[in-house]
Protein backbone atom coordinates (compact mmCIF):
# COMPACT_ATOMS: atom_id res chain seq x y z
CA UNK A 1 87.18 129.37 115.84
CA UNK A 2 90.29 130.19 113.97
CA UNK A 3 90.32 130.34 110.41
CA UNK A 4 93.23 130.97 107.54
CA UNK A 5 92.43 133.71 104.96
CA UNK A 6 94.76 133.08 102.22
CA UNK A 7 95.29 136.58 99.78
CA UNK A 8 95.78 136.07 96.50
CA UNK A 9 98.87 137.96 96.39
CA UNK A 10 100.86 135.21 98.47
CA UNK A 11 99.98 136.96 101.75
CA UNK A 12 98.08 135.15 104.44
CA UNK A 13 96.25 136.59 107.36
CA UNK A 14 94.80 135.15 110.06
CA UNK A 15 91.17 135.31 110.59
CA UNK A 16 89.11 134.56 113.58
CA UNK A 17 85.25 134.33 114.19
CA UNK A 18 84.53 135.23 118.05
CA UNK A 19 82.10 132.97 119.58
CA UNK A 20 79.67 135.87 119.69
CA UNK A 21 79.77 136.38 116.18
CA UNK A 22 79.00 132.66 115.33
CA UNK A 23 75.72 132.86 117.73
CA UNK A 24 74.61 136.27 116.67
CA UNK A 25 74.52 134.60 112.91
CA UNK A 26 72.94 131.54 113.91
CA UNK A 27 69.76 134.14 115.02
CA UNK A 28 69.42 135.76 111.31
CA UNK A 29 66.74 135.38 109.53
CA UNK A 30 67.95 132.21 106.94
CA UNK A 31 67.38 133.77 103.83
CA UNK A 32 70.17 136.71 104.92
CA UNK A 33 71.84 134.38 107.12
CA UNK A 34 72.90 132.02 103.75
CA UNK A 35 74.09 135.36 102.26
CA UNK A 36 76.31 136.64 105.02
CA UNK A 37 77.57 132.72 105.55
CA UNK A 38 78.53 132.50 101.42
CA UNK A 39 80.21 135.72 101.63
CA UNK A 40 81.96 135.54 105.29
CA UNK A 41 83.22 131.53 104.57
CA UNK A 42 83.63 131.34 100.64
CA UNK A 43 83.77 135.14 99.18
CA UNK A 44 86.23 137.04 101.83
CA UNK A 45 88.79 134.62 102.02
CA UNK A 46 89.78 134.50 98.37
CA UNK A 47 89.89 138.53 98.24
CA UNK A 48 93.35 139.99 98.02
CA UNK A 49 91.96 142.81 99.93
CA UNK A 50 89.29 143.15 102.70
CA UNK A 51 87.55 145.98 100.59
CA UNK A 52 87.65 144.09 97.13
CA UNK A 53 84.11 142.81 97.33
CA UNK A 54 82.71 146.00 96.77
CA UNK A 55 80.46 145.17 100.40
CA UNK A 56 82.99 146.46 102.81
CA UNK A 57 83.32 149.95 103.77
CA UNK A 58 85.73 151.21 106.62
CA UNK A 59 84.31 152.62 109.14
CA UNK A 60 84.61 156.54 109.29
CA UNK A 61 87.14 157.30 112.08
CA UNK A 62 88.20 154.56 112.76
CA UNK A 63 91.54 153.24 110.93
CA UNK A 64 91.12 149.29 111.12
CA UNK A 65 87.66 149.08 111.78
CA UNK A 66 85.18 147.68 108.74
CA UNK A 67 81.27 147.07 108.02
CA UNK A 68 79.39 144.93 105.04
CA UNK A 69 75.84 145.96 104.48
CA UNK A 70 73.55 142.87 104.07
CA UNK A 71 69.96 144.49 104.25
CA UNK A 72 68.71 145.92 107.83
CA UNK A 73 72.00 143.48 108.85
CA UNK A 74 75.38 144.65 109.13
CA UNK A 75 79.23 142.27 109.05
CA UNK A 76 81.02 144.30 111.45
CA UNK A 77 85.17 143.47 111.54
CA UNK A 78 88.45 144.47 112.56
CA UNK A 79 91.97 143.88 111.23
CA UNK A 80 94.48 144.55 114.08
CA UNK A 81 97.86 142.97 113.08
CA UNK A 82 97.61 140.80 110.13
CA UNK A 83 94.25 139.48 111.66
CA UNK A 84 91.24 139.84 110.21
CA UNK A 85 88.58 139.58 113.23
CA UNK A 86 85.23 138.95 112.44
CA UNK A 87 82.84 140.70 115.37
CA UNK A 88 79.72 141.47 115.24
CA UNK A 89 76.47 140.24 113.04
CA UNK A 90 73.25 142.18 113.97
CA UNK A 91 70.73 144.36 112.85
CA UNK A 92 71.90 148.17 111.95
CA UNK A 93 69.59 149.79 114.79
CA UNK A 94 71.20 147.47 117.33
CA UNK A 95 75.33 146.76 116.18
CA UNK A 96 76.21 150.69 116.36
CA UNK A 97 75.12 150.83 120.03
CA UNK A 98 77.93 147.83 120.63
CA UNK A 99 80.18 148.36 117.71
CA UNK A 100 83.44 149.56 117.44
């Protein structure tokens, strides 16, 4: 499900939910589900950086590769290319076994 991320700074980048992120969010708990949804769909795309929120931390060696803490749940993404892909959504004893 494609997506446009439009940066304050004039710059767009393109932003794309994988199928198997979309499912593993539909299978959160609701009350951290609503918060990863508000932040994933309304918060990140008005950033003019992917670490502005103060939520997203890269990942430590690896250049383009990014988490968001929401609880036990982690927001795992990439950026490869101007496109900001979002990956994984699980719990933080399960997403490092899968992710990056």
């Amino acid at each position: 499900m494609p997506c446009l991320i439009k940066l304050r700074d004039s710059l767009a980048i393109t932003g794309n939910y994988r199928k198997e992120f979309l499912e593993q969010l539909a299978n959160i708990p609701s009350d951290t589900r609503a918060r990863i949804e508000k932040f994933v769909f309304e918060d990140l795309p008005g950033l003019s950086s992917i670490t502005r929120s103060g939520k997203v931390e890269k990942i430590k060696g690896y250049d383009t590769y990014y988490k968001a803490r929401f609880g036990a749940y982690r927001v795992c993404t990439a950026l490869e290319n101007d496109t900001l892909i979002l990956r994984a959504v699980m719990d933080r004893k399960d997403i490092y076994k899968i992710f990056p």
